[in-house]
C-alpha atoms as a PDB file:
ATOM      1  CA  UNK A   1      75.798  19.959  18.524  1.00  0.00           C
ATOM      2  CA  UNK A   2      73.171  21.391  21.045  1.00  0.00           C
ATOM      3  CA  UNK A   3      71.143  18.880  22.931  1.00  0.00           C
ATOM      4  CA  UNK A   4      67.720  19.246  21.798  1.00  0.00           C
ATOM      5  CA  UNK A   5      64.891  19.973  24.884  1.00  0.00           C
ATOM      6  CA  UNK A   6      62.253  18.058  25.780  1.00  0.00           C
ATOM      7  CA  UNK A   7      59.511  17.834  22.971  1.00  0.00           C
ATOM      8  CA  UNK A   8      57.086  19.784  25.602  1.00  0.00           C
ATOM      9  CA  UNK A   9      59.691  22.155  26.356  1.00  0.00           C
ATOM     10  CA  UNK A  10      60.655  22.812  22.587  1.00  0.00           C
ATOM     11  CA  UNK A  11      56.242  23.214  22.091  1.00  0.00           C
ATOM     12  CA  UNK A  12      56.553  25.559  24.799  1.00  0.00           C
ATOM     13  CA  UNK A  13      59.382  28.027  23.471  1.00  0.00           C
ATOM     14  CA  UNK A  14      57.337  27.622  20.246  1.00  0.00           C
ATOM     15  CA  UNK A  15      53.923  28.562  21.943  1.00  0.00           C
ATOM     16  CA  UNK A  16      55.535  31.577  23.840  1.00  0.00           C
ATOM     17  CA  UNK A  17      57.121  32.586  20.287  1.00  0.00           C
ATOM     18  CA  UNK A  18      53.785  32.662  18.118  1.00  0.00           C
ATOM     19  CA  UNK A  19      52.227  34.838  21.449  1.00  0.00           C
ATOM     20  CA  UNK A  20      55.226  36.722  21.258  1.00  0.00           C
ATOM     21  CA  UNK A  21      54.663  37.243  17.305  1.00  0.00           C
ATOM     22  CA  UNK A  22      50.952  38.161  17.735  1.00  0.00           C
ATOM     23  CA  UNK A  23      51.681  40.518  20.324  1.00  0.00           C
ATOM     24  CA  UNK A  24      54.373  42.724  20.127  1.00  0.00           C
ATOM     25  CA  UNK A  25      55.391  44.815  17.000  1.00  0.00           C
ATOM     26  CA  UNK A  26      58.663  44.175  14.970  1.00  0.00           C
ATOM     27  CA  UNK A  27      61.582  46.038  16.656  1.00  0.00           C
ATOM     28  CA  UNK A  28      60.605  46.066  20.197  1.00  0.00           C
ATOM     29  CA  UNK A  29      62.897  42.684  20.818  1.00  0.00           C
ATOM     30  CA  UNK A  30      60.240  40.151  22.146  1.00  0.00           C
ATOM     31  CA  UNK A  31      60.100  38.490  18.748  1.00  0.00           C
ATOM     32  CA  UNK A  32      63.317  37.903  18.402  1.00  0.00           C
ATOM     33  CA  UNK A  33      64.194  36.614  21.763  1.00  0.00           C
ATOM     34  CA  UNK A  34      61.285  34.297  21.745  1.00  0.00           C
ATOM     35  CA  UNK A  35      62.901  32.988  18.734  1.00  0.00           C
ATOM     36  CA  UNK A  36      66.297  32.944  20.264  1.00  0.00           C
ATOM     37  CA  UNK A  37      64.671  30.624  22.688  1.00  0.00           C
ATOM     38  CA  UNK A  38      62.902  28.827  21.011  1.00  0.00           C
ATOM     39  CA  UNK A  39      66.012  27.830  18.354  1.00  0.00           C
ATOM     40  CA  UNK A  40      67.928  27.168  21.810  1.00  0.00           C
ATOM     41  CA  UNK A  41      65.308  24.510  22.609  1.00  0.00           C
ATOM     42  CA  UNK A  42      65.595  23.025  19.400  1.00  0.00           C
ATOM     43  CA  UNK A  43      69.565  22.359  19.508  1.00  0.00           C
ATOM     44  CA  UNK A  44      70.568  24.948  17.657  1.00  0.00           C
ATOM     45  CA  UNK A  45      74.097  25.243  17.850  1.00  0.00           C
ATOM     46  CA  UNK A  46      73.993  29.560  17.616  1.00  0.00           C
ATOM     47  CA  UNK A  47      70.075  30.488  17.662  1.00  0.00           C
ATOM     48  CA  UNK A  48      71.001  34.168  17.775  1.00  0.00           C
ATOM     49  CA  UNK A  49      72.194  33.400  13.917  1.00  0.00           C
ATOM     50  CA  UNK A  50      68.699  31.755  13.351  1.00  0.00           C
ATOM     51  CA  UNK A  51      66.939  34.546  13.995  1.00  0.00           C
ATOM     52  CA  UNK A  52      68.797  36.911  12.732  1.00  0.00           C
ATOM     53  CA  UNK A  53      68.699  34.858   9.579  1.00  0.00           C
ATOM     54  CA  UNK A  54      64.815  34.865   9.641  1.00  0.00           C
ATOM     55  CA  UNK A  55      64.424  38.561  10.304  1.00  0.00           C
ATOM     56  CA  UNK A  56      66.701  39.429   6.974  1.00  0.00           C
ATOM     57  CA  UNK A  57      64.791  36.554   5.183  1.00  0.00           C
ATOM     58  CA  UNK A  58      61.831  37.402   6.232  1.00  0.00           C
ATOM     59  CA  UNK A  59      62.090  41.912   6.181  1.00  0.00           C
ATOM     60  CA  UNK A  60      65.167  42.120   3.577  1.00  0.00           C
ATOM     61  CA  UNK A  61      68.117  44.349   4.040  1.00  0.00           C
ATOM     62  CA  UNK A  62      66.319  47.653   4.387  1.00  0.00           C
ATOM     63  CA  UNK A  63      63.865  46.137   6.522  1.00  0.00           C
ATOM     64  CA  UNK A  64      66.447  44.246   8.616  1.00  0.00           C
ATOM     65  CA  UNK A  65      68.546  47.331   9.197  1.00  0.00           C
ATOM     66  CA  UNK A  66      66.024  49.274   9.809  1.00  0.00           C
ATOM     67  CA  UNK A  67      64.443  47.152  12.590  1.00  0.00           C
ATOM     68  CA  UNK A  68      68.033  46.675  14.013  1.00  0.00           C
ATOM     69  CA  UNK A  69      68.258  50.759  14.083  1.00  0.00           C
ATOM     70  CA  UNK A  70      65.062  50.961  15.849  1.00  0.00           C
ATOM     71  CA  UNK A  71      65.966  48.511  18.648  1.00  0.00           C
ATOM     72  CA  UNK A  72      69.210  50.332  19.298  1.00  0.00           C
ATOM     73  CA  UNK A  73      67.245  53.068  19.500  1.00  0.00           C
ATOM     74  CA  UNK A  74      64.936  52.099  22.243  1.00  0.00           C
ATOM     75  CA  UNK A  75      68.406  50.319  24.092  1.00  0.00           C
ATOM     76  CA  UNK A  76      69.816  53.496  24.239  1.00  0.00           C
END
């Protein structure tokens, strides 16, 4: 298992995350790397997983895909 961060390092990750959430659209990549980071501060073992999990939780699989079209389309 991960070691778990700092409690004022894990608040931080989680503090840049809900900025990251409030501004930035879904698709662009902030959001999701903010979460990445902030799962990495928390011990998570894989935090790409964790957020991937929350986006299809949280937009569906239409939604998911779609948002996961839209970044590769701004990589690219």
């Amino acid at each position: 298992m991960a070691k778990k961060a700092s409690l004022s390092e894990r608040r931080a990750a989680r503090k840049a995350y809900e900025q990251a959430r409030k501004t930035s659209k879904p698709g662009e990549g902030k959001r999701f790397a903010a979460l990445v980071e902030s799962a990495r501060e928390s011990g998570a073992e894989n935090p790409e997983a964790v957020a991937g999990a929350k986006m299809w939780e949280k937009y569906g699989k239409k939604g998911g895909a779609a948002l996961i079209k839209k970044g590769k389309r701004k990589k690219g």
